[in-house]
Every structure is written in structure tokens, then in C-alpha cells.
Protein backbone atom coordinates (compact mmCIF):
# COMPACT_ATOMS: atom_id res chain seq x y z
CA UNK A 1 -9.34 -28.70 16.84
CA UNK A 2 -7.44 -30.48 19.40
CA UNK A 3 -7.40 -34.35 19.09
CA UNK A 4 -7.71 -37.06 21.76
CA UNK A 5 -5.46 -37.78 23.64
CA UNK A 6 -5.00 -40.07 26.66
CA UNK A 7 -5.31 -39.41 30.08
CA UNK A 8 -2.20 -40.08 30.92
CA UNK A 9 0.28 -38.78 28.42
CA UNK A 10 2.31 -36.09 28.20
CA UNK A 11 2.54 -33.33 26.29
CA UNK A 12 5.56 -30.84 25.41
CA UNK A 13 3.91 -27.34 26.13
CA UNK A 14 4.94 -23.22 25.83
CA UNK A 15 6.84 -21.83 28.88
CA UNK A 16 3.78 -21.69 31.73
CA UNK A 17 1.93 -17.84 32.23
CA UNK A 18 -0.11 -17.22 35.48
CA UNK A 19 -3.24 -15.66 34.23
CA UNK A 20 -3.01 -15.32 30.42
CA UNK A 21 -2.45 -16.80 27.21
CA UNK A 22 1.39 -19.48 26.95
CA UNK A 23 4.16 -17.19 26.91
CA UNK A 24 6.34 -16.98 23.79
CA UNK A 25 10.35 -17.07 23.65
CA UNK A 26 11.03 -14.27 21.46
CA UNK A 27 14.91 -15.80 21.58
CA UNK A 28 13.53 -18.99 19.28
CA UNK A 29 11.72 -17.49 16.95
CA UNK A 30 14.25 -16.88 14.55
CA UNK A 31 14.58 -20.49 14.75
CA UNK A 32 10.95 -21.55 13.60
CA UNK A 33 9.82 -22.39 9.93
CA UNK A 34 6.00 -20.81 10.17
CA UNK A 35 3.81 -23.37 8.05
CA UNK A 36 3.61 -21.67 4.44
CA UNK A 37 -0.68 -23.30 4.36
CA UNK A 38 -2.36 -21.15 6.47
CA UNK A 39 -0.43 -18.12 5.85
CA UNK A 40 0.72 -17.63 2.31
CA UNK A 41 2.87 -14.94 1.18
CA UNK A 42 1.50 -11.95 -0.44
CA UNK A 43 1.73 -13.28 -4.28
CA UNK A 44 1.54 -10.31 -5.95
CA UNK A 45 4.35 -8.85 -4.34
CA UNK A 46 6.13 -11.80 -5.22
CA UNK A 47 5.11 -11.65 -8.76
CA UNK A 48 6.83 -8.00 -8.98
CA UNK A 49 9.94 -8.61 -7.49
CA UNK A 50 10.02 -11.62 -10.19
CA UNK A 51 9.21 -9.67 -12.81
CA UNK A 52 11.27 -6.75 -12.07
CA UNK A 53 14.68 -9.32 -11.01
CA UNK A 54 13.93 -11.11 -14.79
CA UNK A 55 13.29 -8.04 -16.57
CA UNK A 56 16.89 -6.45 -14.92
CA UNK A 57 18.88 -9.89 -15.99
CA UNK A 58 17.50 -8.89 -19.73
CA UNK A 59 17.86 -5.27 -20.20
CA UNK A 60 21.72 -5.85 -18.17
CA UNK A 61 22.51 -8.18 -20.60
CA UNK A 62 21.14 -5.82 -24.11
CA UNK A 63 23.05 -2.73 -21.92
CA UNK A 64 26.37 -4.38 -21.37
CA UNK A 65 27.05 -6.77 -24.57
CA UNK A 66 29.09 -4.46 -27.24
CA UNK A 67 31.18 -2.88 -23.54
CA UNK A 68 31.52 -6.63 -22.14
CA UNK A 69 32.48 -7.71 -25.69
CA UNK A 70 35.22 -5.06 -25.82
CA UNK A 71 36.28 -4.83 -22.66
CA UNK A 72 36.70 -8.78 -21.66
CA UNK A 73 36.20 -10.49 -24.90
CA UNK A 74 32.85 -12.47 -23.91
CA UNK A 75 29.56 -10.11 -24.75
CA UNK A 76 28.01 -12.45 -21.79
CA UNK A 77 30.36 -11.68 -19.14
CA UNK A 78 27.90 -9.35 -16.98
CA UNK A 79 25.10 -11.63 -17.83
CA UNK A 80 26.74 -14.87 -16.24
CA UNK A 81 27.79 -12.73 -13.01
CA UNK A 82 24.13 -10.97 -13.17
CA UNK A 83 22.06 -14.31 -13.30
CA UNK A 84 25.11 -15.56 -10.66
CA UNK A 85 24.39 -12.77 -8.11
CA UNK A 86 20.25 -13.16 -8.74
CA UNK A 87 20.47 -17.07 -7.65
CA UNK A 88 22.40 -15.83 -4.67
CA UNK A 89 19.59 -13.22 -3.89
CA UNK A 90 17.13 -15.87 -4.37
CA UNK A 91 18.25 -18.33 -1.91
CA UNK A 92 18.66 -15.35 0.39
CA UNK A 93 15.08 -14.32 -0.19
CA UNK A 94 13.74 -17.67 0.18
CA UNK A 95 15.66 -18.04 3.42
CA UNK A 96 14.62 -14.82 4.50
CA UNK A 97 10.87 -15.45 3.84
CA UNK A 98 10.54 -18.56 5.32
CA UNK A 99 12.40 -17.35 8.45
CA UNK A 100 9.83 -15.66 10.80
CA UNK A 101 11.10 -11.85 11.44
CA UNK A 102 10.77 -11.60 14.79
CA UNK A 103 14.24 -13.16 14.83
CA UNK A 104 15.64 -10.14 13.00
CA UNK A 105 14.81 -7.99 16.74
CA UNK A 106 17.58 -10.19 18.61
CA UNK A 107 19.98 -9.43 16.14
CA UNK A 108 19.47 -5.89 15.80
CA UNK A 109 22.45 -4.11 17.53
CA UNK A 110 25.01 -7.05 16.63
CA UNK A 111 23.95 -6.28 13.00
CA UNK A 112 24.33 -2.83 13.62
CA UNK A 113 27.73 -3.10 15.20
CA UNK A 114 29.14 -5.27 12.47
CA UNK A 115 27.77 -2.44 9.81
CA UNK A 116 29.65 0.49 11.21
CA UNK A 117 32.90 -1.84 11.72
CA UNK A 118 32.95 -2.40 7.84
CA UNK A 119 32.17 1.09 7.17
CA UNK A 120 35.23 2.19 8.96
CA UNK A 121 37.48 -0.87 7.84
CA UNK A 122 36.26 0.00 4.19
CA UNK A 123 37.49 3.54 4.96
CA UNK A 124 41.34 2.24 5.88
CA UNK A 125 41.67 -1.30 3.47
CA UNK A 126 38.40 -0.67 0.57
CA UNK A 127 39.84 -0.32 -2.55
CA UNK A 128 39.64 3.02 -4.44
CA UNK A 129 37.74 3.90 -7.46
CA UNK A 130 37.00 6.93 -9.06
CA UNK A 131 37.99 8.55 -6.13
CA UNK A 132 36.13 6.74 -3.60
CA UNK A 133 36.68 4.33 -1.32
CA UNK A 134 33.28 2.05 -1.23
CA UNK A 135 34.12 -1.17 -1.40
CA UNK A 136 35.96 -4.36 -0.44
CA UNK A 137 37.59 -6.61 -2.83
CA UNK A 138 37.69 -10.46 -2.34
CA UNK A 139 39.41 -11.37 -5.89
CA UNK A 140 36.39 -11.42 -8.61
CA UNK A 141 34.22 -10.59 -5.82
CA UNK A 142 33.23 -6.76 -4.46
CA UNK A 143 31.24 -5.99 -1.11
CA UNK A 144 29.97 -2.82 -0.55
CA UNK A 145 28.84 -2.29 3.22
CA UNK A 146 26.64 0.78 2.19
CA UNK A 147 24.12 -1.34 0.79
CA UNK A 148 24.01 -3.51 4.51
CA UNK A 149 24.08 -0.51 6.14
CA UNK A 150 20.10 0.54 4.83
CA UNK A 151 18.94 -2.63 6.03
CA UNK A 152 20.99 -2.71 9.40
CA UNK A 153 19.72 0.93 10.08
CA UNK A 154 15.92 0.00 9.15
CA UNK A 155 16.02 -3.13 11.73
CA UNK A 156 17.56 -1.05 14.11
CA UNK A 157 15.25 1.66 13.91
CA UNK A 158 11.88 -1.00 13.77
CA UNK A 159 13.21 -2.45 17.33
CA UNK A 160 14.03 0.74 18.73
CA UNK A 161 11.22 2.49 17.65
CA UNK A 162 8.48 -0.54 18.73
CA UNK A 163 10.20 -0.94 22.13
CA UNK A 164 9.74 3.19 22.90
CA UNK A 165 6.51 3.20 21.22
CA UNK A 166 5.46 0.43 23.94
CA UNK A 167 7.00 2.89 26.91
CA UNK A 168 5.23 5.76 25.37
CA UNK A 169 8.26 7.24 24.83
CA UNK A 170 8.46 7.80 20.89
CA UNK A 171 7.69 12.22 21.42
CA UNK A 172 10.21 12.41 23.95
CA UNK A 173 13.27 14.45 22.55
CA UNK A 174 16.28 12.82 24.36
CA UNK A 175 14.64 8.90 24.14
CA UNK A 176 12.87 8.49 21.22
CA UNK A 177 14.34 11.01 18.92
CA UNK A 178 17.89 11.96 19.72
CA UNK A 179 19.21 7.95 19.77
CA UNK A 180 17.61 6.74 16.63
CA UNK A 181 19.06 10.77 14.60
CA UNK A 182 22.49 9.90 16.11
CA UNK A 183 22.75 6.42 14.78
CA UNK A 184 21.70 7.66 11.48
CA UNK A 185 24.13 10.54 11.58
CA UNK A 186 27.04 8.65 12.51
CA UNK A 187 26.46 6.08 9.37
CA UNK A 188 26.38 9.19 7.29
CA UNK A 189 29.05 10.69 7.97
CA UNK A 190 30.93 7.64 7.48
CA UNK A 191 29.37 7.18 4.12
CA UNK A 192 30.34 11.08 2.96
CA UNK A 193 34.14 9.85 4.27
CA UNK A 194 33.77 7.36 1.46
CA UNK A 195 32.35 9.83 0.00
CA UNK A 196 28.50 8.55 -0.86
CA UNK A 197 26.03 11.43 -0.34
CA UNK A 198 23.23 9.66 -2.29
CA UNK A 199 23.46 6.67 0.22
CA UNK A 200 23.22 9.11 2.86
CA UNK A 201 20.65 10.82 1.97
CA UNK A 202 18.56 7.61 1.75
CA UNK A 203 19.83 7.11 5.31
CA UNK A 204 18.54 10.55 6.45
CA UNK A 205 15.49 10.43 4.71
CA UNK A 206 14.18 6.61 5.87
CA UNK A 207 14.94 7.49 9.21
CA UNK A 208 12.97 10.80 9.01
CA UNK A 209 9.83 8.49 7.94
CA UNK A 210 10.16 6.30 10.37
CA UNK A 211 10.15 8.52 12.85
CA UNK A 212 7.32 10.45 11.42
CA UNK A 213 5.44 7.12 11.45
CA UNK A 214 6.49 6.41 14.85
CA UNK A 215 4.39 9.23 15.90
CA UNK A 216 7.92 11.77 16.64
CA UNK A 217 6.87 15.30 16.79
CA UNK A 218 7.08 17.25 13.79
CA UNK A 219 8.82 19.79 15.22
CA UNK A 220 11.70 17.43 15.65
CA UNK A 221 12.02 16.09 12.60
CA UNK A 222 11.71 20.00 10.84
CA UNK A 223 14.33 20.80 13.76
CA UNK A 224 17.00 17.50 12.43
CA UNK A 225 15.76 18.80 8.86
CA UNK A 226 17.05 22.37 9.13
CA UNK A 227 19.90 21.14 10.93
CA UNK A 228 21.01 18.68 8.54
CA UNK A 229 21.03 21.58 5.71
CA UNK A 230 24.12 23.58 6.36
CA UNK A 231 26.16 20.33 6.14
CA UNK A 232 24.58 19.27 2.97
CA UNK A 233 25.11 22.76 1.73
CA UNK A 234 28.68 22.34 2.86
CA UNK A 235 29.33 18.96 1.41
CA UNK A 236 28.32 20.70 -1.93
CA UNK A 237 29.73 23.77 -2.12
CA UNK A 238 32.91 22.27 -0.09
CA UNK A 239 33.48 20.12 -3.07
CA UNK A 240 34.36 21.41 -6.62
CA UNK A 241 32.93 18.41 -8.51
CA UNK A 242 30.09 18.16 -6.68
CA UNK A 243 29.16 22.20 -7.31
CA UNK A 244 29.73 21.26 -10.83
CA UNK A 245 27.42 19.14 -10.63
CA UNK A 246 24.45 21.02 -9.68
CA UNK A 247 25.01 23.45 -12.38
CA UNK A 248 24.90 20.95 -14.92
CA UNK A 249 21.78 19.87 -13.31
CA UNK A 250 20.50 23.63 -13.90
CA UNK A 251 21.57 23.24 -17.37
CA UNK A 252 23.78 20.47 -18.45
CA UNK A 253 24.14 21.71 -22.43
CA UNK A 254 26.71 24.05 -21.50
CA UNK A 255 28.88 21.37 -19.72
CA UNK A 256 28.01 18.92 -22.92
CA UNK A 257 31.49 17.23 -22.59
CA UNK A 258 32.07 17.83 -18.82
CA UNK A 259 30.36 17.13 -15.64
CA UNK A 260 27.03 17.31 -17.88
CA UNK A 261 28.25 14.16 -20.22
CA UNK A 262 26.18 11.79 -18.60
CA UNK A 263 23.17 13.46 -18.12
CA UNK A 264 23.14 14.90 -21.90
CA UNK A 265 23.54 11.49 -23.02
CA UNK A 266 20.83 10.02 -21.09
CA UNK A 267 18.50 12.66 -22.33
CA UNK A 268 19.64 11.92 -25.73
CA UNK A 269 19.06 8.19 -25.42
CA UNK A 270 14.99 8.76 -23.82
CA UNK A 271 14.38 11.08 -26.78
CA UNK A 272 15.68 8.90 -29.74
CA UNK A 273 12.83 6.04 -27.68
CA UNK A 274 10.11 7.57 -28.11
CA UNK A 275 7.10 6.22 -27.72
CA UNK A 276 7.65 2.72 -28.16
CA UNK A 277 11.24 2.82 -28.48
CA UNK A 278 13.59 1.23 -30.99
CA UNK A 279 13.36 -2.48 -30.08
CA UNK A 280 14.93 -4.78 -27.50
CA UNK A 281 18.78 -4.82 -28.47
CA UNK A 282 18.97 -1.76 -30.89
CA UNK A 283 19.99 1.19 -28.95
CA UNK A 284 22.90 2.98 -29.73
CA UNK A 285 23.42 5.00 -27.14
CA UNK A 286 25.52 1.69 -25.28
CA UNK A 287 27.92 1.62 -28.25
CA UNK A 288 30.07 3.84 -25.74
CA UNK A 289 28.75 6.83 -26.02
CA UNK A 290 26.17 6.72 -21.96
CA UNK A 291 28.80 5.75 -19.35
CA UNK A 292 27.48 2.87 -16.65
CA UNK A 293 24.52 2.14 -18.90
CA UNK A 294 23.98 -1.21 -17.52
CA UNK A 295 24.13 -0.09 -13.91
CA UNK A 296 23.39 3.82 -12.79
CA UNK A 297 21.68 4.71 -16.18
CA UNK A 298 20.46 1.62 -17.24
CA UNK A 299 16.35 2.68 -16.97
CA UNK A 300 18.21 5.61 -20.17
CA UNK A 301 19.02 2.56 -22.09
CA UNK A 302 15.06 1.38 -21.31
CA UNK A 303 13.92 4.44 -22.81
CA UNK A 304 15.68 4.42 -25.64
CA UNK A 305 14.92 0.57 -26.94
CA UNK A 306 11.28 0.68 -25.07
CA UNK A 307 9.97 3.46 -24.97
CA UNK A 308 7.84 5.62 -22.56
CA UNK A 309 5.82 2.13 -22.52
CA UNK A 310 8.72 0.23 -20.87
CA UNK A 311 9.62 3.80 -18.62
CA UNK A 312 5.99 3.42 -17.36
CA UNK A 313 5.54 -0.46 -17.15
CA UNK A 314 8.92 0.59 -14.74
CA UNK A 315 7.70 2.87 -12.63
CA UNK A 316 4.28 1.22 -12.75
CA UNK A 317 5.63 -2.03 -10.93
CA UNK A 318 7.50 -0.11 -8.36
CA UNK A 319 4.51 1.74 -7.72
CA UNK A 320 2.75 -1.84 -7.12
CA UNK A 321 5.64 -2.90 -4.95
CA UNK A 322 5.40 -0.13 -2.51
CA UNK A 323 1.77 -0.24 -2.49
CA UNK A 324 1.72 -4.31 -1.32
CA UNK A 325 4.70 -3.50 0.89
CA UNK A 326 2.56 -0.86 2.98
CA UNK A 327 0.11 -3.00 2.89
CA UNK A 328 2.68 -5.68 4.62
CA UNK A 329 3.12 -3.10 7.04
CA UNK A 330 -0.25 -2.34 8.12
CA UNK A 331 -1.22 -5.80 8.87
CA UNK A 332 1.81 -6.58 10.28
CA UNK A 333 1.27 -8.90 13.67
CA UNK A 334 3.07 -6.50 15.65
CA UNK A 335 4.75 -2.53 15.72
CA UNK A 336 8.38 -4.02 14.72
CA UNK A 337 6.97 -5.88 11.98
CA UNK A 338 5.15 -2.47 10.92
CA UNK A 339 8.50 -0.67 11.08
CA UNK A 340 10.34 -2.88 9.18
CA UNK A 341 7.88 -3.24 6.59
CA UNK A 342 7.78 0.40 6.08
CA UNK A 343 11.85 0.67 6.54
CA UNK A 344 12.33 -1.76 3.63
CA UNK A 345 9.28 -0.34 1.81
CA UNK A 346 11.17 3.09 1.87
CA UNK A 347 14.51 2.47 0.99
CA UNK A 348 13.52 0.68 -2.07
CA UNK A 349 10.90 3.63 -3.35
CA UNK A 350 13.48 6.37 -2.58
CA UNK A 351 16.33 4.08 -4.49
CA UNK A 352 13.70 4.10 -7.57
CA UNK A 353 12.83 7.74 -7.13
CA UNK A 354 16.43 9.16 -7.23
CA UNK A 355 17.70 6.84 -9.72
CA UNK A 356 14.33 7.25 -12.06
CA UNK A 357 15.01 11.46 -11.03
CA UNK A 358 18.14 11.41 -12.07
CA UNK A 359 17.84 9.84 -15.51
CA UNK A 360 15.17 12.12 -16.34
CA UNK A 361 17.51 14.72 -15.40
CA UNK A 362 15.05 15.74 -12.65
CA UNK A 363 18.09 15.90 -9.59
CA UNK A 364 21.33 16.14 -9.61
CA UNK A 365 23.66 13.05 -10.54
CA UNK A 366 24.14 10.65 -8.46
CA UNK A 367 25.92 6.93 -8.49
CA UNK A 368 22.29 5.11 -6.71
CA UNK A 369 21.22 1.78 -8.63
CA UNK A 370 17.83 0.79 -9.92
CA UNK A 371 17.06 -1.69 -7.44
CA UNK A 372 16.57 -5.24 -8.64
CA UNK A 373 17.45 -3.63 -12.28
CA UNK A 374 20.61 -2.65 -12.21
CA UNK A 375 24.20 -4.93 -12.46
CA UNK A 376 25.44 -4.69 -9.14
CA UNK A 377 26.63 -7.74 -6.58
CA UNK A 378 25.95 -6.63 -3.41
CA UNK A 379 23.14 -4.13 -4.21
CA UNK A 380 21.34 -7.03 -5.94
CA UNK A 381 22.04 -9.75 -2.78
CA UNK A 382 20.52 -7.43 -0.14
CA UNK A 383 17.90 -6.23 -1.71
CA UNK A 384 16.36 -9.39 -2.33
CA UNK A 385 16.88 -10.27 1.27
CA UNK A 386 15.40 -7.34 2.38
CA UNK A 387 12.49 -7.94 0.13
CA UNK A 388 12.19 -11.78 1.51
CA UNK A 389 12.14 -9.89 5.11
CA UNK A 390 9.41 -8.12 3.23
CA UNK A 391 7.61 -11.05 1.83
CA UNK A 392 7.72 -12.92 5.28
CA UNK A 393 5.92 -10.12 7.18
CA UNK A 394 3.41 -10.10 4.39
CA UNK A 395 2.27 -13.68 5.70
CA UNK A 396 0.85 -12.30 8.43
CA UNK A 397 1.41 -15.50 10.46
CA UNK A 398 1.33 -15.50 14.22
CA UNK A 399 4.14 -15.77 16.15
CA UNK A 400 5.59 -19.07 16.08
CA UNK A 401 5.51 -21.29 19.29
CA UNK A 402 9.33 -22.39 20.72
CA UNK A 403 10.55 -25.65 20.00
CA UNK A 404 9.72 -28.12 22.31
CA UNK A 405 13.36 -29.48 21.73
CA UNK A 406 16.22 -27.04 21.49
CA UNK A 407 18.69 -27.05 19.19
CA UNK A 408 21.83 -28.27 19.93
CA UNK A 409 23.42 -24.95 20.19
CA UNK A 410 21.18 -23.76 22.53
CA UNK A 411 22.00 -26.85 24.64
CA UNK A 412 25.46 -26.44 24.83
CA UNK A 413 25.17 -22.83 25.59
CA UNK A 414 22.52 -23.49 28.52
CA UNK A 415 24.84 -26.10 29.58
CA UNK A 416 22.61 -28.93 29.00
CA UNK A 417 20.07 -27.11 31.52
CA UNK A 418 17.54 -26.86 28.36
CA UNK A 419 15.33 -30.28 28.89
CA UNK A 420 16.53 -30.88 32.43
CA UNK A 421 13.55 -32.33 35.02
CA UNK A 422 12.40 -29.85 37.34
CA UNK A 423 13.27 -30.38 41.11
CA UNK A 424 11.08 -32.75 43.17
CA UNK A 425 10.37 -35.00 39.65
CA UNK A 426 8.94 -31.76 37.31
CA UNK A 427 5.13 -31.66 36.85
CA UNK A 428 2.57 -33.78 34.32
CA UNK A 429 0.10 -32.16 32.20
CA UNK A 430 -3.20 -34.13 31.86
CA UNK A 431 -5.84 -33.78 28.90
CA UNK A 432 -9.01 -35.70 29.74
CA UNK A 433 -11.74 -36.20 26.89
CA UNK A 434 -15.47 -37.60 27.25
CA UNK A 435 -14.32 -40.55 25.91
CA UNK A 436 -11.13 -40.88 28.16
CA UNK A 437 -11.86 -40.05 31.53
CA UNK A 438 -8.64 -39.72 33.89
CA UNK A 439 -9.41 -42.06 37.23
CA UNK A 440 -8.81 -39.68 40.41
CA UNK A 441 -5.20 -42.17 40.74
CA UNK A 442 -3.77 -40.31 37.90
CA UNK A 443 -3.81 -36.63 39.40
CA UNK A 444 -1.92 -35.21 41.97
CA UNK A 445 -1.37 -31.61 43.74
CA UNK A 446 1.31 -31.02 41.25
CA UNK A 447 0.47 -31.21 38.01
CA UNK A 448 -1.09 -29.44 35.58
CA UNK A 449 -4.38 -28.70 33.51
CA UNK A 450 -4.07 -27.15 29.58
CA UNK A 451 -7.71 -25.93 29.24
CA UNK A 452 -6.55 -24.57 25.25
CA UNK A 453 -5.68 -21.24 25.93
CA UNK A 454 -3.67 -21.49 29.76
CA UNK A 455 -1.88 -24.03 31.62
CA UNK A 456 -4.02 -24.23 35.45
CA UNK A 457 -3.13 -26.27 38.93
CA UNK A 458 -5.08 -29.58 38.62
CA UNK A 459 -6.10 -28.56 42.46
CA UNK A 460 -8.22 -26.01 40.73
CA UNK A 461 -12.30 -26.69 39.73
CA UNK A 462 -12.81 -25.88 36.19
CA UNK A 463 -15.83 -25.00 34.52
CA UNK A 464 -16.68 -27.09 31.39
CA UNK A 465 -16.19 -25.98 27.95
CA UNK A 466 -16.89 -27.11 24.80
CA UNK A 467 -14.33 -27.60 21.77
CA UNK A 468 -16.07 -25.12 18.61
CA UNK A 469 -13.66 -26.51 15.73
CA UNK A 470 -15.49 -29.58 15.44
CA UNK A 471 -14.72 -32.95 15.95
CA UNK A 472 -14.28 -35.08 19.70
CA UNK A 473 -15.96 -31.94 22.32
CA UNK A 474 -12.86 -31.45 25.06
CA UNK A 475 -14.12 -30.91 28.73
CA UNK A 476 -12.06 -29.99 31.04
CA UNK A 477 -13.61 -32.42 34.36
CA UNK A 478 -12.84 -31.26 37.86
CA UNK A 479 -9.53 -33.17 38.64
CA UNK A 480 -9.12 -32.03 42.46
CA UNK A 481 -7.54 -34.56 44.23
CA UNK A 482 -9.47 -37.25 45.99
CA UNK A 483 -9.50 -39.86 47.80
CA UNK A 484 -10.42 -43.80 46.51
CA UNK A 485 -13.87 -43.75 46.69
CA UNK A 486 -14.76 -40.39 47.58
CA UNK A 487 -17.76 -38.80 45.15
């Protein structure tokens, strides 16, 4: 409904389209707060990520005591940094959900850029452990860019992919396929530098869906799938520790105290579970025995004190997350909102697949978290800002409408040009109700009718319509200008 309002005021209005609806500024929109009425998040989404954020803070805490204890002298030292990093990842997912995600397309390939600048830097100054070089380290704090460089690569890919998909130019080999595959393959090979073959992979694969989704041709993708095989095969076979690792995945008892320790033990600790497992707090297997049992292997250390109940409740609530975000990205308002719905959607099921795969002893081992499970800093952080990203296009909120005043950066980068009047004295809009008519004195050749859907010339006859939300009934009255006295 759109209220009175007097003849003769003035209104701040969207930037003015001939012909069709008020344009948008996709440049503000990452500046807009959508109202949270109207267009509430999807709750049940919300209600997972909760409940799989609290249950992680709990079973970190029963995996990492005795180790912490030992290790540090304080059995709560990974809970206090756990619960530490979660409130960070909250406020980032609150930020993130409340921020409308068209924003996100602006900042795209400056996102991107600043990913594969870390991922070299972390290549010449990361620190190295157990052989790899993954991460930064800031004092007590760690960064690891692989985990911003799914997210950078997924908003990428969404703004790419919507702007081609616009063009129609999404099947076309050297536009919409070869691009988007060399972006990917140039953060892989980065990551096997570091090396990190399970982060790649994830790359590879989410950008193989989202091109599949895009509507690429199969072909293509079965061509970059082929292709992408002799390297893999390479970067196995190339490496001794990796090969040993794939025969202990084809039988891991023979390499008991070798490259098959880990997986052995995590068998061992899902058997002694059960059904039901042997109550919150009394595994044994985290007495030193299951290396990384709060982090990589930390679902093992569910098995064994929960059960195949707590493995299923697990795998259950991912299940529910991936489900509610598809569903984000089919009502998304527009394709990049689809994308990166989907983007986010998949990186976070393949994360649970592998990591679920490899505790089961189902793939090869690999170092991948259990996202929102697992201890980790900056695994933790941007996954729940990915998942606010999530939660925002779940609204399903229109785009938001510009500010009518800029901000004050945006004023001192337009030079002050932002609210300035319009040559020859700028141009009035006039709203005229039944009960406020506008007297012919108040319009003149220059200004301007809003009629509730376009801005028109006042010079222009308009038809009358009726309001249909209820309350005062707008019509629009013919405004051409007259002369005093004239009928």
C-alpha cells in the first residue's frame, strides 16, 4: 500500500528507467540490510547448522581432553579455542545472512585475486608441517587459504557462470568452459604444491557440478574428466607415501603399524561402538592410540562412544542440510544466487562424503575435516560464512532498492557528485491522491509522475488506476500543463 502523501513533496526514488520497472544499482546492494519480516530465513536449515556447530563443540571437547591434558596441561584447551573460533563463525554468519548476496558478484574477481596471492605466499613464508606447507602462522593463530579458496572459486564460478548463461554462452568450449576449468586448475595445482590433493579434488569436482548445472556439454566435462586422470594418476604413483596409501586402502591389516595405522584404528574404534556405542566420554580409542581424533577422525571417535545411532543422526543432518540448501538454490531470485547456493551446497556434501568415506575406510586417507564438526580455526570460520551466504539466499527476498543517501565512502569516491542537483534545478516528483489534488500551479514540463511501478513525464496523460492493497485508492490525474483557468 502506498500512503498519502502531499502534492507537493518530494520523494527520494530508484535511478529513473524509460519503459520498465526502477532500475536497481547492483553496486549498493551489498550495502542493504533486507528486512528479516517478510522474508525469513529458511529455519530448518538454521536449526542444522546449530545443531551440527553444538554437537562438534561437544564431541571436540570428549575427543581432545586426555591429548589436551597431556600435551598442554589444561584438558579444556581445544574446547576454549573451539567455542572461541564458533563465536567468530557466528558473527560471520550472522553478518553474512543479513547481508544481501548480490553484493558477493562485485567482489568476485578481487576475492579471487586475493585467494591465489595467499596460495602462492603460503607456498614461500607458510609454515611447514608434516611435510606440507598449508598454512600461515600469526602467533596462537593459523590461516589456511585452502579453505577461502572453495568459497572464492564457488563465487567466482556463480558470477561467471550467470553472466554466460545470460549471453547464451554456457556450451561454448572456449567461453563458458575453458575460463571457469582454468581457474580451477590453476588453484589446484597450487594446492598439490602445498601438497593438498583432497582440497583439490573438492575443487575439481564442485566446479565439474557447476558446470554440469550450468547446462556445459557433457562431452566437456567427460573430456576435463579424462584429462584430469593421468595427473591424478601421476600425483599418486609419483609419490611413495601417497602409493602407500592406496594399498593400505586395499587392505590396511598388512600395513597395521604403517601407512594403515590410522585407518586400522578407526575401524577398531566404530566396531568396539556398536550399536549404541559406549557412552558420551568413554572411548578409549583417544587415550592415544587414533591420531587427530578430534579433527580428521573425529566422526571414529562418534562411533565408538555413540554408536551407529550417532553415525546416522550424522549423516542424517547433513543429508537435511544439502536437501534445504538445494532447495535455497532453486528458489533463488536470480541464476547467481542459484549457483552459489549449489557451490556452497556442494563443497560442504563432498567435505562430509570424503571425510565420512574415509573413516569408514571406504577411500583412501585423506587430511579433509568434518565440516562444522571437526577442531579446526579457519575451516570452522568459513564455513559458517559460507553457510550464512547460504542462509541469506534462502530468504528469498527481492533485491534490495539503493539507498537514497550514500554512504560516505561512496561520496568521497564520487567526489561529492552522489546527491548533487541536476543541471537547470533537477526535476520534482509529484504523487497526487483523491483526497489531495495537485492545483495545475504545482506541475511543470519537467517533472515527474511515479505511477507505482515507473517514473513518467508529467506532460504525459495517464490513465487512472486503482491502489489493490487496500487503504486511501491512488489515481494518477492527468497533470499536463495548463494554463490558469483552462478546463
Amino acid at each position: 500500500m502506498i500512503p498519502p502523501v502531499a502534492a507537493d513533496s518530494t520523494i527520494p526514488l530508484p535511478p529513473f528507467s524509460p519503459g520498465g520497472p526502477p532500475a536497481r544499482d547492483p553496486d549498493a546492494a551489498m550495502q542493504q540490510t533486507p528486512a528479516a519480516g517478510p522474508y525469513p530465513i529458511d529455519l530448518v536449515l538454521f536449526a542444522a547448522l546449530l545443531g551440527l556447530l553444538g554437537f562438534g563443540i561437544v564431541m571436540v571437547y570428549s575427543a581432545s581432553a586426555v591429548y589436551a591434558q597431556q600435551k598442554f596441561g589444561a584438558a579444556d584447551y581445544f574446547l576454549k579455542r573451539d567455542l572461541a573460533y564458533a563465536a567468530l563463525g557466528l558473527a560471520a554468519m550472522h553478518y553474512a545472512a543479513r547481508r544481501d548476496y548480490g553484493g558477493w558478484r562485485k567482489q568476485a574477481y578481487p576475492l579471487l585475486g586475493v585467494t591465489i596471492a595467499l596460495l602462492v605466499a603460503v607456498l614461500l613464508f607458510g609454515a611447514r608441517i608434516n611435510g606440507a606447507r598449508r598454512w600461515f602462522h600469526l602467533g596462537p593463530l593459523s590461516f589456511q587459504p585452502a579453505e577461502l579458496a572453495k568459497l572464492s572459486l564457488v563465487i567466482y564460478l556463480a558470477r561467471s557462470l550467470a553472466q554466460k548463461m545470460s549471453a547464451q554462452k554456457v556450451k561454448s568450449f572456449a567461453v563458458g568452459f575453458v575460463p571457469h576449468m582454468a581457474v580451477a586448475g590453476l588453484m589446484m595445482l597450487l594446492l598439490l604444491k602445498q601438497p593438498d590433493l583432497g582440497t583439490a579434488v573438492i575443487l575439481g569436482l564442485t566446479t565439474l557440478m557447476l558446470l554440469f548445472v550450468a547446462g556445459a556439454k557433457v562431452s566437456y566435462l567427460v573430456l576435463a574428466f579424462l584429462g584430469a586422470a593421468p595427473i591424478v594418476y601421476q600425483a599418486i604413483v609419483g609419490t611413495p607415501w601417497r602409493l602407500r596409501r592406496i594399498l593400505a586402502y586395499i587392505d590396511p591389516w598388512p600395513y597395521r603399524y604403517d601407512v594403515g595405522y590410522q585407518i586400522t584404528e578407526s575401524l577398531i574404534s566404530i566396531g568396539s561402538g556398536g550399536l549404541f556405542g559406549l557412552g558420551l566420554g568413554d572411548g578409549k580409542q583417544k587415550l592415544f592410540f587414533l591420531p587427530e581424533a578430534h579433527t580428521d577422525y573425529i566422526l571414529a571417535i562418534v562411533g565408538e562412544e555413540l554408536g551407529l545411532v550417532g553415525l546416522l543422526c550424522i549423516a542424517a543432518t547433513f543429508v537435511l542440510l544439502v536437501w534445504r540448501g538445494a532447495r535455497a538454490a532453486f528458489r533463488a531470485r536470480d541464476a547467481f544466487g542459484c549457483y552459489l547456493a549449489f557451490g556452497i551446497t556442494a563443497v560442504i556434501a563432498l567435505q562430509a562424503a570424503v571425510n565420512l568415506g574415509v573413516v569408514l575406510g571406504a577411500l583412501p586417507t585423506k587430511g579433509l575435516p568434518l565440516p562444522f564438526v571437526s577442531f579446526g580455526g579457519s575451516t570452522l570460520v568459513v564455513d559458517l560464512f559460507a553457510a550464512g551466504i547460504l542462509l541469506n539466499i534462502s530468504r528469498g527476498a527481492p533485491e534490495p532498492i539503493p539507498r537514497a543517501f550514500p554512504s560516505l565512502w561512496r561520496r568521497l569516491v564520487s567526489g561529492g557528485k552522489a546527491n548533487r542537483r541536476l543541471r537547470g534545478g533537477g526535476r520534482r516528483v509529484v504523487i497526487v491522491t483523491d483526497d489531495q489534488p495537485a492545483p495545475p500551479s504545482l506541475t511543470t514540463a519537467g517533472d515527474r509522475i511515479f505511477n507505482g511501478s515507473e517514473i513518467v513525464p508529467a506532460d504525459i496523460t495517464l490513465r487512472e488506476r486503482e491502489g489493490t492493497s487496500g487503504g486511501p485508492e491512488i489515481t494518477l490525474r492527468d497533470l499536463t500543463p495548463r494554463e490558469e483557468g483552462s478546463a
